[in-house]
PDB file of N, CA and C in Angstrom:
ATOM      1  N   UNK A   1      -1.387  14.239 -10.393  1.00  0.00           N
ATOM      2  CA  UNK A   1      -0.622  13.715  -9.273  1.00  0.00           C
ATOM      3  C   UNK A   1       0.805  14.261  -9.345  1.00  0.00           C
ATOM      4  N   UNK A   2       0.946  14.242  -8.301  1.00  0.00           N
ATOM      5  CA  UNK A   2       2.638  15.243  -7.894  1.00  0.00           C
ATOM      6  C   UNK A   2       3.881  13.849  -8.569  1.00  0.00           C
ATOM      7  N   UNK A   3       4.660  14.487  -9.526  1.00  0.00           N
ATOM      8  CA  UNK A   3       5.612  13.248 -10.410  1.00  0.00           C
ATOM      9  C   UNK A   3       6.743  12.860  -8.709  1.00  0.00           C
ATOM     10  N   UNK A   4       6.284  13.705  -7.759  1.00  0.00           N
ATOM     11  CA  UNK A   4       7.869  13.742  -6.762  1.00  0.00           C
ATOM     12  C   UNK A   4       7.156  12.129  -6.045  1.00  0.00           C
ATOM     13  N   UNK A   5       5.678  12.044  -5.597  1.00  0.00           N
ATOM     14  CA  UNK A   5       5.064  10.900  -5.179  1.00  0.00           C
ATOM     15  C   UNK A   5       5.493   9.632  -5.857  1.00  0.00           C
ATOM     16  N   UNK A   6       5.387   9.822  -7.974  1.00  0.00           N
ATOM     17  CA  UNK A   6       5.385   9.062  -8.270  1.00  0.00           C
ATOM     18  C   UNK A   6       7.388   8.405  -7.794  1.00  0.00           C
ATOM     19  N   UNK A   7       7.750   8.868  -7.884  1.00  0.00           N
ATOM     20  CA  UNK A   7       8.887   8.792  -7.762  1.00  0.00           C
ATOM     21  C   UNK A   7       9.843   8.187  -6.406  1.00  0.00           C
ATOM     22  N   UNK A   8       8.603   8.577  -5.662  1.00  0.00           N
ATOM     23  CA  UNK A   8       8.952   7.884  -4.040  1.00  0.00           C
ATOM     24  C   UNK A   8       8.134   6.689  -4.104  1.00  0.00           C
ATOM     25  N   UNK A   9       7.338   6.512  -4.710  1.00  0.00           N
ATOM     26  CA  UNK A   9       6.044   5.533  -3.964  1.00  0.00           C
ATOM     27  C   UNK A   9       6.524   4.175  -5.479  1.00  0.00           C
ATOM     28  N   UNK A  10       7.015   4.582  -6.787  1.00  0.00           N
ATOM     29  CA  UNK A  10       6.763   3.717  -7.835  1.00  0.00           C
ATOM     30  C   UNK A  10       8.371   3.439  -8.026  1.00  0.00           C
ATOM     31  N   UNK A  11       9.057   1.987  -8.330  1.00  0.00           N
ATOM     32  CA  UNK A  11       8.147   1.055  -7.637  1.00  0.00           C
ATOM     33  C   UNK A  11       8.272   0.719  -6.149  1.00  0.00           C
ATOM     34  N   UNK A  12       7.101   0.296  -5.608  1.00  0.00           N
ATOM     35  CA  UNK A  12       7.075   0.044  -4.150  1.00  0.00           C
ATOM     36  C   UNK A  12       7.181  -1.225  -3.140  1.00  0.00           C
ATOM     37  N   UNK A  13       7.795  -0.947  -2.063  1.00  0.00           N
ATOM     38  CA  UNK A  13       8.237  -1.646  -1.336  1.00  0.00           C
ATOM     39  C   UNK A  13       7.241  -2.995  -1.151  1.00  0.00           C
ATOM     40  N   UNK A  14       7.090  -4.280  -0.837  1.00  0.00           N
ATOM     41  CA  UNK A  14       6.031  -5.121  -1.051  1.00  0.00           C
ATOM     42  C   UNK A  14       5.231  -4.332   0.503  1.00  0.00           C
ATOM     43  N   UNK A  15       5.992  -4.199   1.784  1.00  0.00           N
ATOM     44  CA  UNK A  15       5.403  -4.032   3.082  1.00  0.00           C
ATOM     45  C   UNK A  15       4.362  -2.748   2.300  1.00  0.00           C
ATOM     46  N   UNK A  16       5.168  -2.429   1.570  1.00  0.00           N
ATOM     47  CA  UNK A  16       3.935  -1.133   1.451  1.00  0.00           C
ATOM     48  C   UNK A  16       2.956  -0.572   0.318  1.00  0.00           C
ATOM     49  N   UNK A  17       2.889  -1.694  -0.342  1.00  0.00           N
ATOM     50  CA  UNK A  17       2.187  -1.882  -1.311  1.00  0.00           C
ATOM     51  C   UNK A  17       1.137  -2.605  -0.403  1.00  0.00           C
ATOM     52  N   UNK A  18       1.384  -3.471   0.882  1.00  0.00           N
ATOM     53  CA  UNK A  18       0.314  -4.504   1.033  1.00  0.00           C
ATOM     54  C   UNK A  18      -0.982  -3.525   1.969  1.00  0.00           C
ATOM     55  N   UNK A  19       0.291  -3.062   2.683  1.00  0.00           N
ATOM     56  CA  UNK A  19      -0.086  -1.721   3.719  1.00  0.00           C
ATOM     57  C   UNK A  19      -1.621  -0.849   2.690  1.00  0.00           C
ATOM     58  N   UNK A  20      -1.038  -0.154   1.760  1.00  0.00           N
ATOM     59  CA  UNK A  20      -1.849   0.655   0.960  1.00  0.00           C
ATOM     60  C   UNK A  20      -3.072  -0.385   0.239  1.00  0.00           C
ATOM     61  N   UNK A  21      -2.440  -1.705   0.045  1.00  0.00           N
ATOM     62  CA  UNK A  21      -3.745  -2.760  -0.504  1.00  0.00           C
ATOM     63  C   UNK A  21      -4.690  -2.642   0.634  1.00  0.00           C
ATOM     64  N   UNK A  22      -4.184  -3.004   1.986  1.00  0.00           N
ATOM     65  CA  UNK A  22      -5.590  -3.258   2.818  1.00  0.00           C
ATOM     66  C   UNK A  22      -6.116  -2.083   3.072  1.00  0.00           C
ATOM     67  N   UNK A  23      -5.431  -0.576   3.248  1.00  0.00           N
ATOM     68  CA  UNK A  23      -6.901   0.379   2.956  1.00  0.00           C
ATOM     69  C   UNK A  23      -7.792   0.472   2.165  1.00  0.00           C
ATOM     70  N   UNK A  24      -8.439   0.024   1.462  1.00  0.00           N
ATOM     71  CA  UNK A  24      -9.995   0.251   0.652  1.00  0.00           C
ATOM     72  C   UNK A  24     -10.447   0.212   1.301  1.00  0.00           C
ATOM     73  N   UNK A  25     -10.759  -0.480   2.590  1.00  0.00           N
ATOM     74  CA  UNK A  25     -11.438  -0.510   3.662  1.00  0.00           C
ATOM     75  C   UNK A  25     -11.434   0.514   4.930  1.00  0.00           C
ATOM     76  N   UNK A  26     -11.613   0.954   5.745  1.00  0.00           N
ATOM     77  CA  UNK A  26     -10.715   1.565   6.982  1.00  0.00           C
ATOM     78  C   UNK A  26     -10.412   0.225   7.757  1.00  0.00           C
ATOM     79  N   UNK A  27      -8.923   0.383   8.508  1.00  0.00           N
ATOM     80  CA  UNK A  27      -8.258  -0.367   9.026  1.00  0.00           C
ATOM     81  C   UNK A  27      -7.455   0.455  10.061  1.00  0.00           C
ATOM     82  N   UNK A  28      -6.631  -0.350  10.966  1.00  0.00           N
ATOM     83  CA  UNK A  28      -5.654  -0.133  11.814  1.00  0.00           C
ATOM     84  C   UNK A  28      -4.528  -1.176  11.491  1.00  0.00           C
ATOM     85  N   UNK A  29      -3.722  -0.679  12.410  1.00  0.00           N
ATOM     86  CA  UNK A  29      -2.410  -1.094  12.004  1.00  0.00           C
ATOM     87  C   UNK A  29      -2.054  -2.528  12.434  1.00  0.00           C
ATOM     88  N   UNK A  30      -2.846  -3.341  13.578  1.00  0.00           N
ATOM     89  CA  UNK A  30      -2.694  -4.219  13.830  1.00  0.00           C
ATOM     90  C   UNK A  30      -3.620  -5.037  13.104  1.00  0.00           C
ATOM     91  N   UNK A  31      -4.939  -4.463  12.150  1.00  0.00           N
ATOM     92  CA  UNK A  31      -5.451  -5.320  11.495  1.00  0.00           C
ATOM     93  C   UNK A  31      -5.358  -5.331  10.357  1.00  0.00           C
ATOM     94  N   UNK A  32      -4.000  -4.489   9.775  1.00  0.00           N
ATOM     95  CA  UNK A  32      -3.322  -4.418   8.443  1.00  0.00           C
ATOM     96  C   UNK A  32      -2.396  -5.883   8.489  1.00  0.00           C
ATOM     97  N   UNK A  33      -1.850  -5.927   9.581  1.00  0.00           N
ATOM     98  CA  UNK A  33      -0.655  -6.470   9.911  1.00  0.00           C
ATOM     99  C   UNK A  33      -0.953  -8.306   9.865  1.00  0.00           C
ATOM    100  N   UNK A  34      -2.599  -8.243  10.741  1.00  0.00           N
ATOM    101  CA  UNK A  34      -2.976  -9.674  10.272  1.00  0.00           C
ATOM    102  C   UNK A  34      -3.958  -9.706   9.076  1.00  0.00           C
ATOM    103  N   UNK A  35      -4.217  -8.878   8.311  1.00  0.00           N
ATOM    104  CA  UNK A  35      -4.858  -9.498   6.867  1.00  0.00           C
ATOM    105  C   UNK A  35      -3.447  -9.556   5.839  1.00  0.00           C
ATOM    106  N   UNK A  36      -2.388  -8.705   6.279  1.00  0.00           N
ATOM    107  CA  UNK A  36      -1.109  -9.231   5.253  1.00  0.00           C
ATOM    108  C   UNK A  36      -1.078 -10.335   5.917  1.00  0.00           C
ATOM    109  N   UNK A  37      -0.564 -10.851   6.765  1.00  0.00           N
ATOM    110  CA  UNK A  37      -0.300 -12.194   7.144  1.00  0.00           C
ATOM    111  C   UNK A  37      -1.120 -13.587   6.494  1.00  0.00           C
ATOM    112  N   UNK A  38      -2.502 -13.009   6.598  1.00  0.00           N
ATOM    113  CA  UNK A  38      -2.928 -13.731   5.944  1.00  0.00           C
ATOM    114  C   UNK A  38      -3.220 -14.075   4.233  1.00  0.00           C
ATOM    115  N   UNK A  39      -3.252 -13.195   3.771  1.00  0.00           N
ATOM    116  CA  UNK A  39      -3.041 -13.183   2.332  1.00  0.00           C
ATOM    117  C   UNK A  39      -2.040 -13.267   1.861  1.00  0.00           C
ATOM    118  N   UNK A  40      -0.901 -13.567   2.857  1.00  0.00           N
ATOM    119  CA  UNK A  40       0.260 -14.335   1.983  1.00  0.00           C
ATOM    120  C   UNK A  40       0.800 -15.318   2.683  1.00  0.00           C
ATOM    121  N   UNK A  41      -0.132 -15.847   3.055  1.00  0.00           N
ATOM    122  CA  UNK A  41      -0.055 -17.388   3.966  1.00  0.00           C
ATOM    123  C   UNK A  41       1.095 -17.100   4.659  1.00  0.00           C
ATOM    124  N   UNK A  42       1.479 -16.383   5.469  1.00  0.00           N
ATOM    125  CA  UNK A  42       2.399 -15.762   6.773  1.00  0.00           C
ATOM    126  C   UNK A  42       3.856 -15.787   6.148  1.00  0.00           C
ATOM    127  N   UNK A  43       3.835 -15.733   4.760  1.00  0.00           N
ATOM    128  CA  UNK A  43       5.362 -15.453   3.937  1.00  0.00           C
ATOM    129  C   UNK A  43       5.964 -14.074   4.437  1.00  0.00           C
ATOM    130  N   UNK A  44       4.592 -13.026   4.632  1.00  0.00           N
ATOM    131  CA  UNK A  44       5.227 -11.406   4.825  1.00  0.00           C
ATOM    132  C   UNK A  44       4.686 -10.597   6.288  1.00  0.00           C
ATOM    133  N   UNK A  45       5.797 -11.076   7.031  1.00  0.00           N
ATOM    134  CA  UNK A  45       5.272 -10.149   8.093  1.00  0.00           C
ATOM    135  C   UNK A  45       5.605  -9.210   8.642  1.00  0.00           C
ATOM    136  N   UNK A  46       4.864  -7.726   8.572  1.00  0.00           N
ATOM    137  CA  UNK A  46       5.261  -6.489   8.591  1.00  0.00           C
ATOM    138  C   UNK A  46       5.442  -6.096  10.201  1.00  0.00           C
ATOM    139  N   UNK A  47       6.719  -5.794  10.711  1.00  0.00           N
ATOM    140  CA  UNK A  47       7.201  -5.170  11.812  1.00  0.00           C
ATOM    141  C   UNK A  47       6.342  -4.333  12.352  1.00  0.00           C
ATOM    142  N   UNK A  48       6.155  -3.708  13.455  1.00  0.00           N
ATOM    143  CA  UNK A  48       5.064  -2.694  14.360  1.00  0.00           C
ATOM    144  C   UNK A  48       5.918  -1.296  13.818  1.00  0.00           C
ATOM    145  N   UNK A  49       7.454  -1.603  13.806  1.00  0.00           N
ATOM    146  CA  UNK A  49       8.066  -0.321  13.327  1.00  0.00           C
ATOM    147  C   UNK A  49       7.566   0.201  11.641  1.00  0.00           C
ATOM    148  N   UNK A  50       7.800  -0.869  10.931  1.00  0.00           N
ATOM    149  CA  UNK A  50       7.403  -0.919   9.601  1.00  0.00           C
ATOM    150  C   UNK A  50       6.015  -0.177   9.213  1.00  0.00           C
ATOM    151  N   UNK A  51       5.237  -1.020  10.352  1.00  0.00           N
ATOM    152  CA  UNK A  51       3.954  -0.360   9.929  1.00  0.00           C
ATOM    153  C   UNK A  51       3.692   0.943  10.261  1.00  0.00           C
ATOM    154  N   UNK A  52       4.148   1.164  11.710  1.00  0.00           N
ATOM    155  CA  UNK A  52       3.413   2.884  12.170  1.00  0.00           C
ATOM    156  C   UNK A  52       4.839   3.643  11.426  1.00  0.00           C
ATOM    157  N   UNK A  53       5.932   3.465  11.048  1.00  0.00           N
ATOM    158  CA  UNK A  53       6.701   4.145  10.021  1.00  0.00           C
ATOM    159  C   UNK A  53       5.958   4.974   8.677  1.00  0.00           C
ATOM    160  N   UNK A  54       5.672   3.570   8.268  1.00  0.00           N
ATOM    161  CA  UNK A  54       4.919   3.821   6.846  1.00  0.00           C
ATOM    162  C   UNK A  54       3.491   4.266   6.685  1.00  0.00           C
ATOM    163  N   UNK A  55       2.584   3.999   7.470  1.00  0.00           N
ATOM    164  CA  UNK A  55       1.550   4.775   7.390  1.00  0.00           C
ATOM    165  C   UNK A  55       1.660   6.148   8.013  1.00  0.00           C
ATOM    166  N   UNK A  56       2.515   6.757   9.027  1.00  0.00           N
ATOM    167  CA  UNK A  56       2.817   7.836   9.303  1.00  0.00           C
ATOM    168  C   UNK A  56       3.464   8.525   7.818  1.00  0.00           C
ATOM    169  N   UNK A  57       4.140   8.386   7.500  1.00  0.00           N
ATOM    170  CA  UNK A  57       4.666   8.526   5.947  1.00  0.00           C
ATOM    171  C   UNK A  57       3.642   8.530   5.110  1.00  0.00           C
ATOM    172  N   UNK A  58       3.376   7.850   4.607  1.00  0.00           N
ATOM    173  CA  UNK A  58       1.718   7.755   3.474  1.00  0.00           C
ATOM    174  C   UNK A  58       0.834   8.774   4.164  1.00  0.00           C
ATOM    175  N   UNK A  59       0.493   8.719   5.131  1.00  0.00           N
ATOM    176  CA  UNK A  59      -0.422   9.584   5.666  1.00  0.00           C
ATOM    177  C   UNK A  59       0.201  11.148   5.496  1.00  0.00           C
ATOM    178  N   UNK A  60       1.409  11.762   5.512  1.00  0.00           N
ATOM    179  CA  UNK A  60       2.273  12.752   5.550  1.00  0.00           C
ATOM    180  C   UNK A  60       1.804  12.878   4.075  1.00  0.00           C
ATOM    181  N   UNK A  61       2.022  11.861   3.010  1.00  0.00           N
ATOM    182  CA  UNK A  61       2.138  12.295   1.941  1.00  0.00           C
ATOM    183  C   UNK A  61       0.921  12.245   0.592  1.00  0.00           C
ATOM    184  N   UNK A  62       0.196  12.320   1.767  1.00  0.00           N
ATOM    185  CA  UNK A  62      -1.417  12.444   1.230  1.00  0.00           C
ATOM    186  C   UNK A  62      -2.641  10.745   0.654  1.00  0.00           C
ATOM    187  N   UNK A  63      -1.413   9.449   0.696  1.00  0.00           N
ATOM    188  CA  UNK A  63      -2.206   8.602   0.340  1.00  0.00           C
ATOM    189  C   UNK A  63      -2.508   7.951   1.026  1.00  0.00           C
ATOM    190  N   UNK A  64      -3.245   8.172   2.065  1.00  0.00           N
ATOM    191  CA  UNK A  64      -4.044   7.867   2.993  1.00  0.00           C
ATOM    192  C   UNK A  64      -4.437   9.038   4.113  1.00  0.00           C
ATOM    193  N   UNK A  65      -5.549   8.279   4.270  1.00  0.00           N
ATOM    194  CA  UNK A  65      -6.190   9.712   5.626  1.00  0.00           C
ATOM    195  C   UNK A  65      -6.615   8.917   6.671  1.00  0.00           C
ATOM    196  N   UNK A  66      -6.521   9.658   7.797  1.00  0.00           N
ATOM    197  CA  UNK A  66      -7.095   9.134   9.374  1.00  0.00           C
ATOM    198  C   UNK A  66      -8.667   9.104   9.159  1.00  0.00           C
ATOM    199  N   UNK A  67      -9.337   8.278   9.797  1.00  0.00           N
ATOM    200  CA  UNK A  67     -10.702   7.915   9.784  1.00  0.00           C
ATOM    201  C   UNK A  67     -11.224   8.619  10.811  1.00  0.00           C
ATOM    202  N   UNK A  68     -10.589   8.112  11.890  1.00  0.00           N
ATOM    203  CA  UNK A  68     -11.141   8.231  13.452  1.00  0.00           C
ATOM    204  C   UNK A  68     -10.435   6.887  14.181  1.00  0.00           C
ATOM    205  N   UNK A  69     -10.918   7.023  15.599  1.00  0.00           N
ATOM    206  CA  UNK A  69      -9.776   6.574  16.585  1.00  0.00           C
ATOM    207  C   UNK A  69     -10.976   6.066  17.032  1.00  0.00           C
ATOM    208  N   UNK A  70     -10.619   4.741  17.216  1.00  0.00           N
ATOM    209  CA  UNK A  70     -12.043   3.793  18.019  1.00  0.00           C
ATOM    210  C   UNK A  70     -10.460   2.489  18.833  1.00  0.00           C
ATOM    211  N   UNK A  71     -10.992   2.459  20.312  1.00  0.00           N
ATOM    212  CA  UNK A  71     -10.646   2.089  21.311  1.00  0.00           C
ATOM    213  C   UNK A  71      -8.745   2.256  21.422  1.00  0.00           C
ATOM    214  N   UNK A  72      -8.658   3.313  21.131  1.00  0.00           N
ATOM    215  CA  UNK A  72      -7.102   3.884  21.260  1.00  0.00           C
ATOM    216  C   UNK A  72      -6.461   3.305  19.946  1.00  0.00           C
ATOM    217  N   UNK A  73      -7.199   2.986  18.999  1.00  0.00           N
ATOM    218  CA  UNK A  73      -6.154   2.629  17.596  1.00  0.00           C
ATOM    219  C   UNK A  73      -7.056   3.554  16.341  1.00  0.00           C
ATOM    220  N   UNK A  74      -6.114   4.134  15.800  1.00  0.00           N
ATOM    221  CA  UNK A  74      -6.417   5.117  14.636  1.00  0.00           C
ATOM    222  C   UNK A  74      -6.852   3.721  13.318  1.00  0.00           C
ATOM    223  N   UNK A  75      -7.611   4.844  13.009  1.00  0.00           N
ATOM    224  CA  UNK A  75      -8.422   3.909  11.673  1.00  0.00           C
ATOM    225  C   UNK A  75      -7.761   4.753  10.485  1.00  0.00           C
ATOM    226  N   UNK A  76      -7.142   3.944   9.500  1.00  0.00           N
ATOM    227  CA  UNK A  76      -6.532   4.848   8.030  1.00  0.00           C
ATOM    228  C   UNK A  76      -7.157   4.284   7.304  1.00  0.00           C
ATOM    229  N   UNK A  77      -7.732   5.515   5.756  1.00  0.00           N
ATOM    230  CA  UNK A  77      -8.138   4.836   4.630  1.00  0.00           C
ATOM    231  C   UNK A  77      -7.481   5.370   3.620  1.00  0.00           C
ATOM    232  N   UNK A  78      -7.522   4.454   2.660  1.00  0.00           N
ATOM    233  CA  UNK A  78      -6.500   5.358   1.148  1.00  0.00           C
ATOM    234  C   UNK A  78      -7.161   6.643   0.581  1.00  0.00           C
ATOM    235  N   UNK A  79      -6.641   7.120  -0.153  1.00  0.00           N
ATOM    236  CA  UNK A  79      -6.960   8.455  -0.501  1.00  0.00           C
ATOM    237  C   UNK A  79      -7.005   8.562  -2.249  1.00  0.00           C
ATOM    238  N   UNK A  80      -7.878   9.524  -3.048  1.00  0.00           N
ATOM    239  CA  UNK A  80      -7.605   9.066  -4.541  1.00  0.00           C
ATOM    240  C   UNK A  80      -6.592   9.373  -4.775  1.00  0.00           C
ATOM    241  N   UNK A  81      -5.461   9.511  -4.331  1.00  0.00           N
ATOM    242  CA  UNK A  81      -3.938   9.801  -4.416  1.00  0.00           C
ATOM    243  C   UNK A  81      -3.286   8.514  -4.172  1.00  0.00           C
ATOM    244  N   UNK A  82      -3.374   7.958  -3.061  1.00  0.00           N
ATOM    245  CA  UNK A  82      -3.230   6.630  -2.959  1.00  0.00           C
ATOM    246  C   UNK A  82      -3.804   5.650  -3.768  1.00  0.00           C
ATOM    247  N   UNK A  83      -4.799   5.549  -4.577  1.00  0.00           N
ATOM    248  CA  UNK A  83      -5.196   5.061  -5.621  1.00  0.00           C
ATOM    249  C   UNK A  83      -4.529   4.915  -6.602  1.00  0.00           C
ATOM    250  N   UNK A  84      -4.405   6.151  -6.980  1.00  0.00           N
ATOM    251  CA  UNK A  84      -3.620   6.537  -8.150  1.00  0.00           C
ATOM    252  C   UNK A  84      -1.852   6.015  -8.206  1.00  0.00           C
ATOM    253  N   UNK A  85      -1.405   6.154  -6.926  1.00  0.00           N
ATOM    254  CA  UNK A  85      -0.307   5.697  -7.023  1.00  0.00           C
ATOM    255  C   UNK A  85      -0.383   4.121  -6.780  1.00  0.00           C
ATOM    256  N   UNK A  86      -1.697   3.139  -5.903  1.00  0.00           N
ATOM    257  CA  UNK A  86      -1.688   1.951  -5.932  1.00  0.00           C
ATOM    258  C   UNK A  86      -2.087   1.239  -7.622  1.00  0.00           C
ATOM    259  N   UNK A  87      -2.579   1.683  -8.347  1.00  0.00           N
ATOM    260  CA  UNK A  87      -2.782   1.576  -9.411  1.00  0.00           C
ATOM    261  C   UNK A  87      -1.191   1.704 -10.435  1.00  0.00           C
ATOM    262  N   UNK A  88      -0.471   2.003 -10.521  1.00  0.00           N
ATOM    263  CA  UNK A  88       0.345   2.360 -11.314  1.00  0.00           C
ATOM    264  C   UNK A  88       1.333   1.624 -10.572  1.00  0.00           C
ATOM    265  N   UNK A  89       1.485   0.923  -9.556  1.00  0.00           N
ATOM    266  CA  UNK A  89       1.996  -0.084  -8.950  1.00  0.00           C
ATOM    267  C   UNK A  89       1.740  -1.437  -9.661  1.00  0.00           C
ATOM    268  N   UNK A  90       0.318  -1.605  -9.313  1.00  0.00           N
ATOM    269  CA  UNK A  90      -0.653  -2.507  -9.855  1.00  0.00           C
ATOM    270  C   UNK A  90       0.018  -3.048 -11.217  1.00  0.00           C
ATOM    271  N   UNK A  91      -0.194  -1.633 -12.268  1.00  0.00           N
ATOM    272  CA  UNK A  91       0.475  -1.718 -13.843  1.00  0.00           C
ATOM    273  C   UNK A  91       1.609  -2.303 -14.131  1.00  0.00           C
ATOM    274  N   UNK A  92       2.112  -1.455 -13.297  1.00  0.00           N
ATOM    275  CA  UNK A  92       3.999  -1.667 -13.194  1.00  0.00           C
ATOM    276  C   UNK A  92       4.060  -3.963 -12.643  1.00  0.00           C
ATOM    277  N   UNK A  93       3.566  -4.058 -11.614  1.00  0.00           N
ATOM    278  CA  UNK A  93       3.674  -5.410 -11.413  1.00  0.00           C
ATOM    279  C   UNK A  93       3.636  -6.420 -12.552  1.00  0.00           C
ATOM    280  N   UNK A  94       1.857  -6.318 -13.052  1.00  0.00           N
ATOM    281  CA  UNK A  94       1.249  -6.692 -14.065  1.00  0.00           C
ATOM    282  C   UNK A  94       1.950  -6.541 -15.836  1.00  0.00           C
ATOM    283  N   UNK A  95       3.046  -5.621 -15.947  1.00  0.00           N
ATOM    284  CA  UNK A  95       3.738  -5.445 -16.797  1.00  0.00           C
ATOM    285  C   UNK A  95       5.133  -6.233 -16.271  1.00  0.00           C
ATOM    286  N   UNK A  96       5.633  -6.853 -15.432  1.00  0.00           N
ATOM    287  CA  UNK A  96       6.667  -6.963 -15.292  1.00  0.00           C
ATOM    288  C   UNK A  96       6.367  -9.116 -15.150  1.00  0.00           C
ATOM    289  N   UNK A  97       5.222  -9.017 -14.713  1.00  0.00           N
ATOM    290  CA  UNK A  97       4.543 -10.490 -14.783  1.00  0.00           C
ATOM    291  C   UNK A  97       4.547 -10.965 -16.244  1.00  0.00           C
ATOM    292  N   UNK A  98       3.872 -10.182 -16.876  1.00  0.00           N
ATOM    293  CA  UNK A  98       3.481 -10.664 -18.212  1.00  0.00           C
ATOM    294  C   UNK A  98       4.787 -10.501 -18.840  1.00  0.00           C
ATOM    295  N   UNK A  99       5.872  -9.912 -18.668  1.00  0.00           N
ATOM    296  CA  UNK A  99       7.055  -9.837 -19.642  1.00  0.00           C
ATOM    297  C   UNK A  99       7.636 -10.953 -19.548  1.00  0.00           C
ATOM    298  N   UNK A 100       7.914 -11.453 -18.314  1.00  0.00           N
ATOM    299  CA  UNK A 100       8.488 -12.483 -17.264  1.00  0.00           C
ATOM    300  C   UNK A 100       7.435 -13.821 -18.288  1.00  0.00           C
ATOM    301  N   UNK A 101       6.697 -13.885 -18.997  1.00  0.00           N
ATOM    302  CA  UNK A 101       6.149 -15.007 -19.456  1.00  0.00           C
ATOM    303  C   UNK A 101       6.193 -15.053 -21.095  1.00  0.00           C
ATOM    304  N   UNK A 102       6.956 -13.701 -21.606  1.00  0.00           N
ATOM    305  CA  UNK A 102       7.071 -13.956 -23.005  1.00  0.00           C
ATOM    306  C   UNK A 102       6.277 -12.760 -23.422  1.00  0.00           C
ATOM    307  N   UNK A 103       4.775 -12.353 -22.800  1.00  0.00           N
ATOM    308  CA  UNK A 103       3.856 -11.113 -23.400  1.00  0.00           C
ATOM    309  C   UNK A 103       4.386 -10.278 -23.825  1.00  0.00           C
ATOM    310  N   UNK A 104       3.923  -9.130 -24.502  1.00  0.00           N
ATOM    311  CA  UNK A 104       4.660  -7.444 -24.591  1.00  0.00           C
ATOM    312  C   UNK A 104       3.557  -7.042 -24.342  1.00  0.00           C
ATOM    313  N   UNK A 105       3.324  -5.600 -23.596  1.00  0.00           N
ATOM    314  CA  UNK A 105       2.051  -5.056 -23.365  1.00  0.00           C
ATOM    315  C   UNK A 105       2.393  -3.753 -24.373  1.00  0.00           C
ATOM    316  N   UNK A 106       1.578  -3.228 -25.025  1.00  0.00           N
ATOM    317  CA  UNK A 106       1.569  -2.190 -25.952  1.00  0.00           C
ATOM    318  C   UNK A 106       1.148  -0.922 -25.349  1.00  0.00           C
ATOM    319  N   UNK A 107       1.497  -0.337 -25.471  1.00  0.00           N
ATOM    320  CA  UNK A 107       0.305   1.038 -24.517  1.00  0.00           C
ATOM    321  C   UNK A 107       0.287   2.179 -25.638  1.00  0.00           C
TER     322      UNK A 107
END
């Protein structure tokens, strides 16, 4: 993986960490917008700018790809690039949780 990605993407914004969470699936942008809403009981709600910003961006920068276009809304899915950088997000969180409680993680 390109270190310039890791470097833009780690660590990441929550809008766009949640953004890159709901692709495993294919999605659109308005049904990114209500499964964040809902998985954080409507604490985080991502702007229309926010969203077609950032997936235009992610998509530019390889971690995510266009699916196809079903009734005038583009479908995006993550990419193993986007993986790779949602993962090391993932770490980074999960290391910063467990410190926050006393743990040390060893690597």
């Amino acid at each position: 993986m390109d270190s310039k990605l890791k470097r833009i993407y780690v660590p990441m914004t929550e809008s766009g960490f949640y953004i890159l969470f709901c692709l495993h699936e294919p999605q659109h942008g308005y049904g990114i917008s209500q499964q964040v809403r809902h998985m954080t009981n409507g604490e985080l709600i991502i702007s229309a700018g926010t969203m077609y910003g950032t997936l235009s961006k992610m998509e530019k920068d390889g971690l995510i790809s266009f699916v196809k276009e079903t009734e005038k809304r583009k479908l995006y899915q993550i990419t193993a690039t986007g993986k790779e950088i949602l993962e090391l997000e993932l770490h980074r969180i999960e290391r910063l949780y467990k410190n926050s409680k006393g743990e040390i993680i060893h690597e």
